[in-house]
Protein backbone atom coordinates (compact mmCIF):
# COMPACT_ATOMS: atom_id res chain seq x y z
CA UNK A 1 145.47 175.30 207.89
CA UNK A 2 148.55 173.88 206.32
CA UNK A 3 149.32 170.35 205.28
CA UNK A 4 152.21 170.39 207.79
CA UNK A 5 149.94 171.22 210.40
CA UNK A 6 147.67 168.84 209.52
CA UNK A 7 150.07 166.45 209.48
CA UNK A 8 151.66 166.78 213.12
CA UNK A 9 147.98 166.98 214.32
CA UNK A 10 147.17 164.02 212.85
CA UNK A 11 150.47 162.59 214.95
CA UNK A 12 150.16 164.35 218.39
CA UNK A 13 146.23 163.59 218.98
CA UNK A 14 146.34 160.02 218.59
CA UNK A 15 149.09 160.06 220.61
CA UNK A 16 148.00 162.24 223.71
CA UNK A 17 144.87 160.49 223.46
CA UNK A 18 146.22 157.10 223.90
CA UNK A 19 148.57 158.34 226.55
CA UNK A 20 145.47 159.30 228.54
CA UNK A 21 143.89 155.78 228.17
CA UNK A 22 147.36 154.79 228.93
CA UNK A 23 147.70 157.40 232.33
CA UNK A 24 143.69 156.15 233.31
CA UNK A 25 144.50 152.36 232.83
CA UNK A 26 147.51 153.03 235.15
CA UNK A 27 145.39 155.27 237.79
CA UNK A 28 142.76 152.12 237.82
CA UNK A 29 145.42 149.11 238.53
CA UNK A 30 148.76 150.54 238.63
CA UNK A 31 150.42 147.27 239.07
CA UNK A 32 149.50 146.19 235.80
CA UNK A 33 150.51 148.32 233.39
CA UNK A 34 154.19 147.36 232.23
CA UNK A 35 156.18 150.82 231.39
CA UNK A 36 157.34 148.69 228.00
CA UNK A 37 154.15 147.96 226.82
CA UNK A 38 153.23 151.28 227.40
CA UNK A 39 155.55 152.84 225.13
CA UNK A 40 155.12 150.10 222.11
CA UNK A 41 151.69 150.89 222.59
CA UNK A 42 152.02 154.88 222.30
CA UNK A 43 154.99 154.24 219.34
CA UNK A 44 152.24 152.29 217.63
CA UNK A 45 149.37 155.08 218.16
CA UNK A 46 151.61 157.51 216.80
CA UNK A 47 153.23 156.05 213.21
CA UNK A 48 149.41 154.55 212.80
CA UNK A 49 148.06 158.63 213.18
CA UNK A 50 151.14 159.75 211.24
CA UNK A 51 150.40 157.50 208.17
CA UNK A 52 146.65 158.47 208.55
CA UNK A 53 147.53 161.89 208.60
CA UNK A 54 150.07 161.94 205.72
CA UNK A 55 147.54 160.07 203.69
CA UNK A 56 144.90 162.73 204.41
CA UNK A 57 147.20 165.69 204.22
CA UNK A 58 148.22 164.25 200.54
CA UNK A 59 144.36 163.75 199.55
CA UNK A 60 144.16 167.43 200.44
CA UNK A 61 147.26 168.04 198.35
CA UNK A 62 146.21 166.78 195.58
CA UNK A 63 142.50 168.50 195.63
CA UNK A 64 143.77 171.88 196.44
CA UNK A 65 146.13 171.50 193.88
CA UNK A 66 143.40 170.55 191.33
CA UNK A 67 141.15 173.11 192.22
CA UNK A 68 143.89 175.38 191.39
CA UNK A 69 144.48 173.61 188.16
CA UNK A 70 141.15 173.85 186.95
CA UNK A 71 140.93 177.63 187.98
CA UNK A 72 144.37 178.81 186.11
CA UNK A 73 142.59 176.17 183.25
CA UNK A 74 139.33 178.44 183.63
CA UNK A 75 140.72 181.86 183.63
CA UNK A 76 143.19 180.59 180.34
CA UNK A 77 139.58 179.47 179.02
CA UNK A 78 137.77 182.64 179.62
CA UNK A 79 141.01 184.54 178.67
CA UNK A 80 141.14 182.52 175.13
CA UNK A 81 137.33 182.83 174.45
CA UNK A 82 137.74 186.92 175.04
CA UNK A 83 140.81 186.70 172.34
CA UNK A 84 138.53 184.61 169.57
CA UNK A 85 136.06 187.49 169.86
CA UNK A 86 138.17 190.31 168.90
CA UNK A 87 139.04 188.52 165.08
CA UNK A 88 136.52 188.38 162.29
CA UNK A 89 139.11 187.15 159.23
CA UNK A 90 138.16 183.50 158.98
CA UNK A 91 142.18 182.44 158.23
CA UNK A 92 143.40 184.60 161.42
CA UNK A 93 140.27 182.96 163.24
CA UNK A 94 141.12 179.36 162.37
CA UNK A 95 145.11 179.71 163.53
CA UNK A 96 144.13 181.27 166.77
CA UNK A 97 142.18 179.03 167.81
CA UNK A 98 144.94 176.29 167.04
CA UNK A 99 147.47 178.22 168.90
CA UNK A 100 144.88 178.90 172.26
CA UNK A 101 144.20 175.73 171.81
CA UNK A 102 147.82 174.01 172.31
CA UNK A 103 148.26 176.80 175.37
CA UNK A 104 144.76 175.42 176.88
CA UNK A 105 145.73 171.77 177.07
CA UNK A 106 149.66 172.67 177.41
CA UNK A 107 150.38 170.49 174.68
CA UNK A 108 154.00 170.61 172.38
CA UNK A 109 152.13 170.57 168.96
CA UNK A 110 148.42 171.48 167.94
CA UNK A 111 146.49 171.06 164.88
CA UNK A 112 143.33 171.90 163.22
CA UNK A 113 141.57 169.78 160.41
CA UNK A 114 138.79 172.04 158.77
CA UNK A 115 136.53 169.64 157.00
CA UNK A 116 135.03 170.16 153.78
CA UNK A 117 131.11 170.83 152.89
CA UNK A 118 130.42 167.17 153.51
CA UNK A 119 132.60 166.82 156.40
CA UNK A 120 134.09 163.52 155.35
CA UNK A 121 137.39 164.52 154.31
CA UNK A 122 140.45 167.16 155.52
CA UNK A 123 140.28 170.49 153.73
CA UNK A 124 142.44 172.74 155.32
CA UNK A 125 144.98 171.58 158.09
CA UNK A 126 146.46 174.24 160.24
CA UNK A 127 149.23 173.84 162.90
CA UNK A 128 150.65 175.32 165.64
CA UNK A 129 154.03 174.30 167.38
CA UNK A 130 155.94 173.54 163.74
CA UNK A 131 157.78 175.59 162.01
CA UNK A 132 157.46 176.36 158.31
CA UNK A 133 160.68 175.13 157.29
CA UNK A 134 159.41 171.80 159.43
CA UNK A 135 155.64 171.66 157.56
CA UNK A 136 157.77 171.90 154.18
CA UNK A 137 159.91 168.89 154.37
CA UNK A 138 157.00 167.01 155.62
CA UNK A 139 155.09 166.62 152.31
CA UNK A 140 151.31 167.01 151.97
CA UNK A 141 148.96 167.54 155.01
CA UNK A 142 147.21 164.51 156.56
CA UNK A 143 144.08 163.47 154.58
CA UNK A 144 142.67 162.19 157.69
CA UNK A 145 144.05 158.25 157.69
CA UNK A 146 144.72 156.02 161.06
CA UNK A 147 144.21 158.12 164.23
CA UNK A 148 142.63 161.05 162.61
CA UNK A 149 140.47 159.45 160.15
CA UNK A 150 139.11 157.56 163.48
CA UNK A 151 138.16 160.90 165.05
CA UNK A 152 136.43 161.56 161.88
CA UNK A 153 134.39 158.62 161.40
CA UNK A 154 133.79 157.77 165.28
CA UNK A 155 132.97 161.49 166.19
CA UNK A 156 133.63 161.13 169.98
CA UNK A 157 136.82 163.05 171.91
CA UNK A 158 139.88 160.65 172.05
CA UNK A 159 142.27 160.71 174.31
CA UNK A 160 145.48 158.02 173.51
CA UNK A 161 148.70 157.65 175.78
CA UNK A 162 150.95 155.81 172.86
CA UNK A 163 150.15 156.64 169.60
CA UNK A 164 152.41 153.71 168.53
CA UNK A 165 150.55 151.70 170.09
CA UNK A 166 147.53 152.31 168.87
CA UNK A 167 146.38 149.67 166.49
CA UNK A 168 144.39 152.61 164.70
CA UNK A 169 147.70 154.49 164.15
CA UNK A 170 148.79 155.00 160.23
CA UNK A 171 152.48 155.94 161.68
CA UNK A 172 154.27 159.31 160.62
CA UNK A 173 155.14 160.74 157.31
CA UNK A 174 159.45 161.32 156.64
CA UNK A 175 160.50 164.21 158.59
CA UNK A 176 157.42 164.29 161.11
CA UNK A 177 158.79 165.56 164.51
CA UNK A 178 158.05 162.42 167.20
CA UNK A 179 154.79 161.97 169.33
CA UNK A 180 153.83 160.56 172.09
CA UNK A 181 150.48 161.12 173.15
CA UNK A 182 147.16 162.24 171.45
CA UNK A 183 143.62 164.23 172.75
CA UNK A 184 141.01 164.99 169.96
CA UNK A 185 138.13 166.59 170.34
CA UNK A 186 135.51 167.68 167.64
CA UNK A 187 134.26 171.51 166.98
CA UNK A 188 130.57 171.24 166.54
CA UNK A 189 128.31 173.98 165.18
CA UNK A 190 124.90 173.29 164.82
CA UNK A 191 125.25 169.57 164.85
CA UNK A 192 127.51 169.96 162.07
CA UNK A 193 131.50 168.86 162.21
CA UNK A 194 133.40 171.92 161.22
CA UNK A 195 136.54 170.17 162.03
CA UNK A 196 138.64 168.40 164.37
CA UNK A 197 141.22 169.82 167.04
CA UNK A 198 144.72 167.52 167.11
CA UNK A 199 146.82 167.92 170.81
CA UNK A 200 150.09 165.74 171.03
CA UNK A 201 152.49 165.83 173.77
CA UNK A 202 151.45 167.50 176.90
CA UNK A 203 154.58 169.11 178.44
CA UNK A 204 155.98 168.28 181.39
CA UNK A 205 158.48 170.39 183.02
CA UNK A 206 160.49 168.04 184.80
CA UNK A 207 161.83 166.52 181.20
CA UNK A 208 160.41 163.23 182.00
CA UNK A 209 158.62 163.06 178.49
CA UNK A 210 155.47 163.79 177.26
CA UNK A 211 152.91 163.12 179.69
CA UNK A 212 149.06 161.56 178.94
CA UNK A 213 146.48 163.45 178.57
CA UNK A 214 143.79 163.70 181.26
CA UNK A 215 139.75 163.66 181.47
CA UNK A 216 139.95 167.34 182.72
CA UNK A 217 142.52 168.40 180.06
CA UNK A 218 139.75 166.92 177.43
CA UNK A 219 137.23 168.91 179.39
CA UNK A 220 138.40 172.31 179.32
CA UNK A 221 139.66 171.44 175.42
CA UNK A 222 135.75 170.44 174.60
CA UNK A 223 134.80 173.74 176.61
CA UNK A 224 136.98 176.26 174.41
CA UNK A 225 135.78 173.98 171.32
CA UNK A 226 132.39 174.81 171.82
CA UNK A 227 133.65 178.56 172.23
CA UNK A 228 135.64 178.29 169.21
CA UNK A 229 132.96 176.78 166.85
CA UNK A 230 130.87 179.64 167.47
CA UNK A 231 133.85 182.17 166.27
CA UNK A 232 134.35 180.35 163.30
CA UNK A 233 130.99 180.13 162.39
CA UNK A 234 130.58 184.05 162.96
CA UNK A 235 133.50 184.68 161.05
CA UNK A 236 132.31 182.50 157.77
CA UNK A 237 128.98 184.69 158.46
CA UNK A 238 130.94 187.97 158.12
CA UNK A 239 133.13 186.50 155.40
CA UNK A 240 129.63 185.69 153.56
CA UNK A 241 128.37 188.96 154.10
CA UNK A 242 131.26 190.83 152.97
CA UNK A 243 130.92 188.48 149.41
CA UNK A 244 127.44 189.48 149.48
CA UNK A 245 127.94 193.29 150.03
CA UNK A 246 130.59 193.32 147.32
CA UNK A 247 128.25 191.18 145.17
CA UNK A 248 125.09 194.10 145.76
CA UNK A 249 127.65 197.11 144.81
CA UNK A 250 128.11 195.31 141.76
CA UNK A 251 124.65 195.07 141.41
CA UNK A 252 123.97 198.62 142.05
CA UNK A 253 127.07 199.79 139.86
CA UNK A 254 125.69 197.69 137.04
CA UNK A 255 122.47 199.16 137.90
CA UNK A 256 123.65 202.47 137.56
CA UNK A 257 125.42 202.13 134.85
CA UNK A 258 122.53 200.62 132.51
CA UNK A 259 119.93 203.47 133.96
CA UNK A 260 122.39 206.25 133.80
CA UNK A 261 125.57 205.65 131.06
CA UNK A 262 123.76 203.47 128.95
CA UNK A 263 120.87 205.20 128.42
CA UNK A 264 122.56 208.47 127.90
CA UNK A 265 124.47 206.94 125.16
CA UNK A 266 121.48 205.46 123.61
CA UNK A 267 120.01 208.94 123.44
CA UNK A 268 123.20 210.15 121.97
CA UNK A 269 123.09 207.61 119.51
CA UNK A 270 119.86 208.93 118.28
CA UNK A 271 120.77 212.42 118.48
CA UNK A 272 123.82 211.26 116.11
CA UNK A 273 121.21 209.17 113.55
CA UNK A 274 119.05 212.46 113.85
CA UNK A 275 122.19 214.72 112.40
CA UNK A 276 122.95 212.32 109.90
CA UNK A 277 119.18 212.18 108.39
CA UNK A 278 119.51 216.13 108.36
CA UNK A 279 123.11 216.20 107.25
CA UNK A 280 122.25 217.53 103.78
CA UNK A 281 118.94 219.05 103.84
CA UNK A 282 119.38 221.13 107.06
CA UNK A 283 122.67 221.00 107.81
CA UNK A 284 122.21 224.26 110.76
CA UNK A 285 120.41 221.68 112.61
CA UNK A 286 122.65 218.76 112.25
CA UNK A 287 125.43 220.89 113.46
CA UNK A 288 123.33 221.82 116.56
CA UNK A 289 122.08 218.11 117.12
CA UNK A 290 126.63 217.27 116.83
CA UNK A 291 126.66 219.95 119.32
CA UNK A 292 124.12 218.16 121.48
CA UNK A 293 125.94 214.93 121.14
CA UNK A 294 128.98 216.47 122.33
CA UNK A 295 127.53 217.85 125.48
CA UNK A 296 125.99 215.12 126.21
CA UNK A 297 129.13 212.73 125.90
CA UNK A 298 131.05 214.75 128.17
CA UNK A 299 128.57 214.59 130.88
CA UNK A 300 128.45 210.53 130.58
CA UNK A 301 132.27 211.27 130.84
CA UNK A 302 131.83 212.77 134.10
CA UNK A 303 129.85 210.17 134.67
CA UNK A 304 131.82 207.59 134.38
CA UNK A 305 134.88 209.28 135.96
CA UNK A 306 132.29 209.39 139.09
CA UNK A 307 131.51 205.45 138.99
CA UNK A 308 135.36 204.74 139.32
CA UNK A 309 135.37 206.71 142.41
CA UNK A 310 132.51 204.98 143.77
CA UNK A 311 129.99 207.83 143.78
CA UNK A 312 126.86 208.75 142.27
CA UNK A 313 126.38 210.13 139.12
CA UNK A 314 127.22 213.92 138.55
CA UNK A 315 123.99 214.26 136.33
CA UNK A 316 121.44 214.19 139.19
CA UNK A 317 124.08 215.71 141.93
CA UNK A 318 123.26 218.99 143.41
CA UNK A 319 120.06 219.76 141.62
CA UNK A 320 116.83 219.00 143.38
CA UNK A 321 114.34 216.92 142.07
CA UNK A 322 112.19 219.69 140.49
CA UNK A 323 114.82 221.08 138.62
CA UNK A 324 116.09 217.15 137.45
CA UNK A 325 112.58 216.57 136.29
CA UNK A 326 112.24 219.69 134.38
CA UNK A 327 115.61 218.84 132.86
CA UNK A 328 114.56 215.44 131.92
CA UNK A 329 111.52 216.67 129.93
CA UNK A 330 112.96 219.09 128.32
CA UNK A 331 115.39 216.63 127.08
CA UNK A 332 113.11 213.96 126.31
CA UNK A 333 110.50 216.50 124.55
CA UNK A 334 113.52 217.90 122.46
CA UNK A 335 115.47 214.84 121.25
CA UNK A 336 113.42 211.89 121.23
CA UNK A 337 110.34 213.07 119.64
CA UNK A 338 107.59 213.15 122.16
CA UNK A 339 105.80 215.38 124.39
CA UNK A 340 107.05 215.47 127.69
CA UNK A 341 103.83 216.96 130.48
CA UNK A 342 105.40 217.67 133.67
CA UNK A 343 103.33 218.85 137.02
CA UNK A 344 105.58 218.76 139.95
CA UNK A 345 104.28 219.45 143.12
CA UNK A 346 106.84 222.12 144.51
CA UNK A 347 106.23 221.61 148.00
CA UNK A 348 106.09 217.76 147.46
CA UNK A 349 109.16 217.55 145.49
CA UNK A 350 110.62 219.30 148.34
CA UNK A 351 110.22 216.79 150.97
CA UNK A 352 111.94 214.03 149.17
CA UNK A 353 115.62 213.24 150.92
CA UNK A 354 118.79 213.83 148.80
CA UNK A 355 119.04 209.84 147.63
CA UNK A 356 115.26 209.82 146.98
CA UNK A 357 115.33 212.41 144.49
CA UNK A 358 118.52 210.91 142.51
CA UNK A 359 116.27 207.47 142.74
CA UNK A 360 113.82 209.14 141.70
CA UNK A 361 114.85 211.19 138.80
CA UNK A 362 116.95 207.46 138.03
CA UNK A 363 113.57 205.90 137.76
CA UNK A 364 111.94 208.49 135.57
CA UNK A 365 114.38 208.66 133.47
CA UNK A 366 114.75 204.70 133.07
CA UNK A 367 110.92 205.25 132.31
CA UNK A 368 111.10 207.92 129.92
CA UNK A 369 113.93 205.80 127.92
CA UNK A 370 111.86 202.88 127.77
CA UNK A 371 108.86 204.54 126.46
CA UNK A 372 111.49 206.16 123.46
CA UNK A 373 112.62 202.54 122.79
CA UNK A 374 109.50 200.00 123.14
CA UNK A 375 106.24 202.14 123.00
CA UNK A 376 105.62 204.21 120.20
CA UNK A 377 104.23 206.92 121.60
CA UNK A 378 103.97 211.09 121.34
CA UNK A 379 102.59 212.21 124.20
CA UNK A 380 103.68 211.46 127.88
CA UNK A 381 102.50 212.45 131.10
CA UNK A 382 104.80 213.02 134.29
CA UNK A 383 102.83 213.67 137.58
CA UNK A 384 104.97 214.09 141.28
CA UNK A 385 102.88 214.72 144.25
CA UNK A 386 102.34 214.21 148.11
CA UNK A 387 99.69 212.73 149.41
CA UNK A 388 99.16 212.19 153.21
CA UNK A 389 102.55 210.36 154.34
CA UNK A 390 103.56 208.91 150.63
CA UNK A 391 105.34 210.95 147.64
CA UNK A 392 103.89 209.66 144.32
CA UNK A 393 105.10 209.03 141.14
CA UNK A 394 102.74 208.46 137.97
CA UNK A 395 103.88 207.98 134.33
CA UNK A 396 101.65 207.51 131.45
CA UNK A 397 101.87 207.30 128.07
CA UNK A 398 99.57 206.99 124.94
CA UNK A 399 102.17 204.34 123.09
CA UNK A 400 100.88 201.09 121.87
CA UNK A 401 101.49 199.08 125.42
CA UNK A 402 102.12 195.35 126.09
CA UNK A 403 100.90 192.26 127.97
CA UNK A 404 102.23 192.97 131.39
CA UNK A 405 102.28 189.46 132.43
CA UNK A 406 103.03 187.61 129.41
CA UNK A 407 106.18 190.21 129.17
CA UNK A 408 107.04 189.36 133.30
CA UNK A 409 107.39 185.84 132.42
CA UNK A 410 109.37 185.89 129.17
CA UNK A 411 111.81 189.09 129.76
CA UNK A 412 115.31 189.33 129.97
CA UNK A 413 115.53 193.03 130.09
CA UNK A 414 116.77 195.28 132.64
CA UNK A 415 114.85 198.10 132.60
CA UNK A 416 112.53 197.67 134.93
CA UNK A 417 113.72 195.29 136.92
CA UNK A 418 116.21 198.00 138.08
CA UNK A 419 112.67 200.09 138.44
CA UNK A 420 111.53 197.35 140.76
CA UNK A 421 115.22 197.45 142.96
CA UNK A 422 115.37 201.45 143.55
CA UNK A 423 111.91 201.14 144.68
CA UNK A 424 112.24 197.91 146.84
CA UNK A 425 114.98 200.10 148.03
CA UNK A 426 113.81 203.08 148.53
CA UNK A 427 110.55 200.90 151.27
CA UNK A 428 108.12 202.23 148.14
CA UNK A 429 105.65 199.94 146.14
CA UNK A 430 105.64 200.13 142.06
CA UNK A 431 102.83 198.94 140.00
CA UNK A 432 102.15 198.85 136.22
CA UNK A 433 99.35 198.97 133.78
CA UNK A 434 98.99 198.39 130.29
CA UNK A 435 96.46 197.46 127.60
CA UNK A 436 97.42 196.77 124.04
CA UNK A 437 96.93 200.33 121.77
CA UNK A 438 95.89 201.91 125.26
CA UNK A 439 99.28 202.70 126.41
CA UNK A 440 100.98 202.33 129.76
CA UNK A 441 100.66 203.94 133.45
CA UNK A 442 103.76 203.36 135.79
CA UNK A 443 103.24 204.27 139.19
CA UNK A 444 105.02 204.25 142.37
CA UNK A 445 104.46 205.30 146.21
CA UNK A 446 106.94 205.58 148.61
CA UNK A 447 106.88 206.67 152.43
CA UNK A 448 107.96 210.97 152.94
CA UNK A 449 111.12 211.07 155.30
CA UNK A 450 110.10 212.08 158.62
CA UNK A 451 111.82 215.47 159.46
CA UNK A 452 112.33 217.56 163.24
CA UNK A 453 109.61 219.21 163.90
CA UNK A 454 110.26 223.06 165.01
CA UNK A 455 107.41 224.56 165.60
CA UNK A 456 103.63 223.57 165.67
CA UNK A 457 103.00 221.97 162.44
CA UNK A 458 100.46 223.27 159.69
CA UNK A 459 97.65 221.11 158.54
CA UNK A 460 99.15 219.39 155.39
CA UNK A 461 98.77 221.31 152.10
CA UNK A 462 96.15 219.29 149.63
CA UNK A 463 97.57 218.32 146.37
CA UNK A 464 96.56 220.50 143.45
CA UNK A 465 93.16 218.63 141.49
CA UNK A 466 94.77 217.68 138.98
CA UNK A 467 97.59 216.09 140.52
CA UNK A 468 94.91 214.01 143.01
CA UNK A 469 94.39 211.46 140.17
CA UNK A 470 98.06 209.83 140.18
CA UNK A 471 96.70 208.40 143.52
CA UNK A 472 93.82 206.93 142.90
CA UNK A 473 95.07 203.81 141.05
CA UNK A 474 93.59 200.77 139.92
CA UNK A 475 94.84 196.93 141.72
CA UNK A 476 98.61 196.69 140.52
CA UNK A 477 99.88 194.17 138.06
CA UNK A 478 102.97 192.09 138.51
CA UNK A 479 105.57 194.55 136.82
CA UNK A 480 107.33 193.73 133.79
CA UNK A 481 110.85 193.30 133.10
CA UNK A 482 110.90 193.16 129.43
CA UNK A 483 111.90 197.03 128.96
């Protein structure tokens, strides 16, 4: 039913009612009822109903037109907490929530004071409504004095009709544009302040002026705050995790670098001090070890040339880990002057996944480099097996070892430490053991990939006798990090 209907109703009942009273008075003692009277009476009834009914109809007016307010207000709402989802750069985050903001409350100018750490002062201010030619002739942002610097220290929404009149009000800087009225409402994440949201100036379309804020405009403003505290919290998370990502390929590319490039020149270097002891006396053999060098150099080359492009090295790619172990003893056993004893498991070495085996042959070689450097010793033993679920690792040597813990608190090596992060990456477990003039056992355990399973599987193949031992190890020690 219309408000127009309402209204006539709201005329014509009164009316026809009293003009039965009127008719029944008249039927009960006709000679009494003066034809005058009667029509003051029924011109009374009916301006009486038609106020009523105007005042009604309006009431209705007014509600329907509020419920429709607050649903367009709703639908803007769930429209502008749809477009905060789809950004994850903390800037582009931070100005659209300024500009949904101002569209939310229908405001002429919106602002957004990010707070620092402590939340007690302005860090960032961001607008929305001013141009950049108009922020520039305006001088530095607000560093949250009079009105603002209220919202900061009283921490309640604030809604103000005349900012001039406001005895809280600092006034406006040279070339501010003019405002009228103010709404500010807080952005709250975890009972912390991330900042403050600044309306001014709700429009009005009949050119009237700006007109005050009202409690349901500050409602729907404290609903899309809550909404847009949560997207700029996300989007500080992402922005920390992309700082930490590009913080752990540093890591890993420093890593790399020190277990792969740095020791290969290391060994070079030797290989070069080797051909200049035999320079004179067997100079056939310097020549060869120059040769060596060479070869070697080129491959760290390659190397290198594949760290810039963000891949692995070329060293350990395309050869499995049988054949990168083999080649790692055989370079070891040649150039640095101690035996290298390899048993490799075939079958084991087989079930190790692509980035396994280049960890892997990374971490023996790391090993192997150490033992050169820090241990003193001629004979090393290199043992790769499966047993059960876990592919196992054991290194030991007969060089003059060190006191694991003394070494783990003092160290500021990288050696093993890097040991430690391919394993901890790799969901194995590394331990250590050494004993002064007893020499050192590394060992590590980590779980076999899981693979599809064709056909019925066999009963797993037992690990050769000899190769049993590397399991059996004593309680770990807190690894070292002084290699």
């Amino acid at each position: 039913m219309s408000t127009k209907t309402l209204r006539w109703l709201g005329i014509l009942f009164p009316v026809l009612f009293w003009a039965s009273v009127i008719a029944l008075r008249t039927y009960l003692a006709p000679y009494t009822t003066a034809v005058l009277e009667a029509t003051i009476e029924v011109l009374l009834v009916a301006g009486a109903g038609a106020l009523f009914s105007n005042w009604v109809a309006t009431r209705f007016e007014r509600h329907d037109a509020e419920i429709d307010q607050r649903v367009q207000q709703t639908e803007a709402l769930r429209q502008a907490a749809l477009a905060l989802t789809a950004e994850v750069d903390l800037s582009q985050v931070l100005q659209r929530v300024v500009d949904l903001s101002r569209q939310l409350s229908q405001a002429r100018y919106a602002a957004l004071g990010v707070l620092d750490a402590d939340g007690g002062h302005i860090e960032q201010f961001i607008t929305s409504g001013v141009t950049p030619e108009e922020r520039g002739t305006m001088g530095d942002p607000p560093q949250g004095h009079g009105l603002l610097g209220a919202i900061l220290t009283e921490r309640r929404p604030m809604r103000v009709d005349v900012i001039q009149n406001d005895p809280r009000s600092a006034g406006f800087p040279a070339n501010h544009p003019p405002m009228k009225t103010l709404l500010g409402v807080s952005l709250i994440s975890k009972g912390q302040i991330l900042g403050n949201l600044y309306l001014t100036d709700k429009f009005d379309s009949t050119g009237s002026g700006p007109l005050p804020f009202t409690e349901q405009d500050q409602n729907v403003v404290e609903m899309f705050a809550a909404h847009a505290s949560v997207a700029i919290e996300n989007a500080r998370l992402y922005q920390q995790n992309q700082q930490i990502a590009i913080m752990q390929e540093r890591e890993r590319f420093g890593m790399n670098l020190h277990d792969g490039v740095i020791q290969s020149i290391y060994a070079m270097g030797l290989l070069l001090d080797d051909a200049h002891h035999r320079a004179d006396a067997e100079p056939a053999l310097a020549k060869a070890r120059i040769g060596q060098t060479v070869q070697g150099l080129n491959e760290v080359i390659r190397d290198i040339r594949a760290y810039i492009m963000g891949l692995r090295p070329q060293r350990f790619q395309g050869r499995s880990l049988a054949e990168g172990m083999d080649e790692l003893a055989r370079t070891f056993s040649a150039n640095a002057g101690m035996t290298v004893d390899l048993a490799v498991d075939a079958k084991a070495a087989a079930r190790a996944t692509t980035h396994q085996a280049v960890e892997l042959l990374h971490i023996t070689q790391e090993a192997l480099a150490n033992i050169q450097k820090h241990a003193n010793a001629d004979l090393v033993h290199v043992t790769f097996v499966r047993t059960g679920g876990r592919l196992c690792l054991a290194i030991d040597d007969n060089g003059k070892g060190f006191d694991v813990f003394r070494a783990a608190a003092s160290s500021q090596g990288h050696g093993l430490r890097n040991m430690q992060e391919r394993v901890r990456a790799l969901d194995g477990e590394l331990e250590i053991e050494s004993e002064s003039s007893k020499g050192t056992r590394i060992m590590l355990s980590l779980p076999v990939a899981p693979r599809p399973i064709v056909n019925k599987p066999a009963a797993p193949e037992p690990a050769p006798a000899a190769l049993v031992a590397c399991v059996d190890t004593p309680t770990a020690h807190t690894p070292a990090e002084n290699q």
